[in-house]
N, C-alpha and C. Protein backbone atom coordinates (compact mmCIF):
# COMPACT_ATOMS: atom_id res chain seq x y z
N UNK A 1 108.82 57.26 125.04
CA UNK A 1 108.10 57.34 123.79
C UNK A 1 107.28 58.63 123.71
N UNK A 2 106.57 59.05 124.91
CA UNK A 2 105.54 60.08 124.51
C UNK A 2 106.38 61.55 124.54
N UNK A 3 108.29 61.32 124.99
CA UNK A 3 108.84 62.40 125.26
C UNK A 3 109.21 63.14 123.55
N UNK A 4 109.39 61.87 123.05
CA UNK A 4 109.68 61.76 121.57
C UNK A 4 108.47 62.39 120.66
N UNK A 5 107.00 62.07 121.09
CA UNK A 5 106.16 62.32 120.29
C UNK A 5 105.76 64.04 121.02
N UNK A 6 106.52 63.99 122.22
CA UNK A 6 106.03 65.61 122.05
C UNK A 6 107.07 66.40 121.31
N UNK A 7 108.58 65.73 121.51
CA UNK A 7 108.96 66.75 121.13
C UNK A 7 108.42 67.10 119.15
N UNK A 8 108.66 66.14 118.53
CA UNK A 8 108.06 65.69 117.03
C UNK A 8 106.59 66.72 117.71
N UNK A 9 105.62 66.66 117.67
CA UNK A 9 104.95 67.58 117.67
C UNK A 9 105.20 69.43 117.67
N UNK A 10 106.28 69.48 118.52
CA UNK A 10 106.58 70.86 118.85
C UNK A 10 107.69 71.55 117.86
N UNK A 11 107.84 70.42 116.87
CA UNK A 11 109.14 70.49 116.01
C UNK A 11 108.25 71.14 114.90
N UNK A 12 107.22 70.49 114.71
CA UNK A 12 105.96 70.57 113.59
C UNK A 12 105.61 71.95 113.93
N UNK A 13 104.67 72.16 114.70
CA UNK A 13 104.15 73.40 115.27
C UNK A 13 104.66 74.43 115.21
N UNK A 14 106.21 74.35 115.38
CA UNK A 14 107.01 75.60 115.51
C UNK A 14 107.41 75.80 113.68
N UNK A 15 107.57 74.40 113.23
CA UNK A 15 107.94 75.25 111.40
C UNK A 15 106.34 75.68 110.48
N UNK A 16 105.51 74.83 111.38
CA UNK A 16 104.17 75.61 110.89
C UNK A 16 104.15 77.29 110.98
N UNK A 17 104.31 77.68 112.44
CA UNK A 17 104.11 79.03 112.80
C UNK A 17 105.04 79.83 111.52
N UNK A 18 106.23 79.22 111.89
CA UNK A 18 107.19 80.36 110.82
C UNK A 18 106.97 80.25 109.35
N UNK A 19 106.53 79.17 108.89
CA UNK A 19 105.66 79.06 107.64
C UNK A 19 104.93 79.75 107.26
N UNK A 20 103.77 80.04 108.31
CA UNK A 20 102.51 81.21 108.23
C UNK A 20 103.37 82.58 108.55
N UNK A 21 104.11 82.83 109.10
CA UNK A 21 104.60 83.98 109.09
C UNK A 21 105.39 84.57 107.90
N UNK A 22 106.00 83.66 107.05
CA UNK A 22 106.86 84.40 106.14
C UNK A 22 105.97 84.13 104.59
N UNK A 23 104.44 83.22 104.64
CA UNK A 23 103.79 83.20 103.48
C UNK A 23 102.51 84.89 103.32
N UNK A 24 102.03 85.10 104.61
CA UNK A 24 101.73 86.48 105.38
C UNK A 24 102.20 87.65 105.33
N UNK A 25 103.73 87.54 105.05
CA UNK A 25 104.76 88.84 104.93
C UNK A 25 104.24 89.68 103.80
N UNK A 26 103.92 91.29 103.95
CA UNK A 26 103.45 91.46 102.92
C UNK A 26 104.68 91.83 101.86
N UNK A 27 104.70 91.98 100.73
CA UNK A 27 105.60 92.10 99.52
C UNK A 27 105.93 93.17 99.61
N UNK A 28 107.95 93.02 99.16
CA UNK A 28 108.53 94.35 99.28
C UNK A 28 108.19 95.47 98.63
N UNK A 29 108.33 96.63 99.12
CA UNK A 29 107.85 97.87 98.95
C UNK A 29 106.56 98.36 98.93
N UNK A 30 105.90 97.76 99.66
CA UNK A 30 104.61 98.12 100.03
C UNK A 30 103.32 97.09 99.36
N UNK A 31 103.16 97.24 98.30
CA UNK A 31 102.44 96.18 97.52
C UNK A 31 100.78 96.41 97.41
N UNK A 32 100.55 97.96 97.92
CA UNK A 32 99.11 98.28 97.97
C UNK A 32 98.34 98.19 96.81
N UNK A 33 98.06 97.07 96.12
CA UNK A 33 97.35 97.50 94.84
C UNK A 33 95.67 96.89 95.00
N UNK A 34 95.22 96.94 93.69
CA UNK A 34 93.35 96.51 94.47
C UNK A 34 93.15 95.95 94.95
N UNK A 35 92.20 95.65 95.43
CA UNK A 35 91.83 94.84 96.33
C UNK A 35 91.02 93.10 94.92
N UNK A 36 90.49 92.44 95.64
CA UNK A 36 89.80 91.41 94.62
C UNK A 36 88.27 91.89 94.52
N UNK A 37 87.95 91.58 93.00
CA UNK A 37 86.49 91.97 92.90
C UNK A 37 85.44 91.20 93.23
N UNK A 38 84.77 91.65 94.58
CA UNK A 38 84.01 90.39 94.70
C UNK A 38 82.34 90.40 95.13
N UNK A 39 81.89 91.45 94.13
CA UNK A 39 80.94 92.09 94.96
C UNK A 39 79.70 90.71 93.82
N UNK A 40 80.26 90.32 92.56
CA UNK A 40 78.91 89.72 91.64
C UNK A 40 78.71 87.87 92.40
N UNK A 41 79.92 87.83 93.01
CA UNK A 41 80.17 86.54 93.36
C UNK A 41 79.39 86.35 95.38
N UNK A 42 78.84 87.43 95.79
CA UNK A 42 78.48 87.51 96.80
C UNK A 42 77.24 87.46 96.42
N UNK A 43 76.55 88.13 95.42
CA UNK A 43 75.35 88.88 95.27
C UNK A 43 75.03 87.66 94.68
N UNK A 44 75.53 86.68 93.96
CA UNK A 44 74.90 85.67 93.74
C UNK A 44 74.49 84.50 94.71
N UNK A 45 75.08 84.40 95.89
CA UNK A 45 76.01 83.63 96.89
C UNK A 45 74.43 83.75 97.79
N UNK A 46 74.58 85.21 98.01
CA UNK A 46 73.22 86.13 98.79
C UNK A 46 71.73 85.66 98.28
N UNK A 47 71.68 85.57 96.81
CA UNK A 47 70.31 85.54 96.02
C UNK A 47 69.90 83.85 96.14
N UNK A 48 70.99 83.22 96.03
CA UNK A 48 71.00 81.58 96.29
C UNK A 48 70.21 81.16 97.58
N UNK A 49 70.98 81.44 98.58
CA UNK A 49 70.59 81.67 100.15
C UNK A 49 69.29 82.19 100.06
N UNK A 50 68.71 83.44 99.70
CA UNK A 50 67.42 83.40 100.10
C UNK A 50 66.55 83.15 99.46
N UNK A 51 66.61 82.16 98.14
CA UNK A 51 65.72 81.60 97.41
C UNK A 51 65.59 80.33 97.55
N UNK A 52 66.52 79.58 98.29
CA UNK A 52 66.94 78.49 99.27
C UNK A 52 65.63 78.50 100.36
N UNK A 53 66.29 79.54 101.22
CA UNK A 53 65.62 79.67 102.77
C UNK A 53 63.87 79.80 102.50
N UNK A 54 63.78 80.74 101.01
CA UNK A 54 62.06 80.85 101.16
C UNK A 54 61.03 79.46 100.17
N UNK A 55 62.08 78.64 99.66
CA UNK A 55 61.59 77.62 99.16
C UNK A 55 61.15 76.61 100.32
N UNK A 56 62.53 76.67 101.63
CA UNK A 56 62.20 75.72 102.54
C UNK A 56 60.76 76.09 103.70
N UNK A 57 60.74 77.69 103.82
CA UNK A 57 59.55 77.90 104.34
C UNK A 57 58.59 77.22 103.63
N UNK A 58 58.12 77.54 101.82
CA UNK A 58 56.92 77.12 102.05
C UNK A 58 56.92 75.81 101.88
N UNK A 59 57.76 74.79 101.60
CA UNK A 59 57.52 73.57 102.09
C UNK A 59 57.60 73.09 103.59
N UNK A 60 57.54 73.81 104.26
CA UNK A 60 57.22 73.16 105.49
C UNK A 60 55.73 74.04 105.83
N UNK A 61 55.43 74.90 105.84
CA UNK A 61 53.92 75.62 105.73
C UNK A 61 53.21 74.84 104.48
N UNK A 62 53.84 73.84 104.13
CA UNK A 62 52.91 73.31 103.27
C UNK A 62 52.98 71.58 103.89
N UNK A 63 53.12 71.20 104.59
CA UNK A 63 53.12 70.34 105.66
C UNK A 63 52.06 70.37 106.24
């Protein structure tokens, strides 16, 4: 039984790998075009986080 469930495991594993390898492939003829814009979606991401972090200071200095 467990010869069965390894091999079924290694059957999986191995069409995973080649899965990730040919979804990874980059597109024929090069395919260099922009990149994604992601600088307003950070900067908000960033401003969240530290209006977060300094709300939790002063509720605990207010403890």
């Amino acid at each position: 039984m467990k010869k069965k469930q390894l091999l079924q495991s290694a059957f999986m594993m191995a069409s995973m790998l080649l899965t990730a390898s040919v979804v990874l492939a980059a597109p024929p003829g090069g395919g260099g075009g922009a990149g994604a814009p992601i600088d307003g979606g950070i900067t908000l991401l960033l401003g969240a986080g530290a209006s977060y972090g300094i709300k939790k200071l002063r509720d605990r200095r207010a403890k």
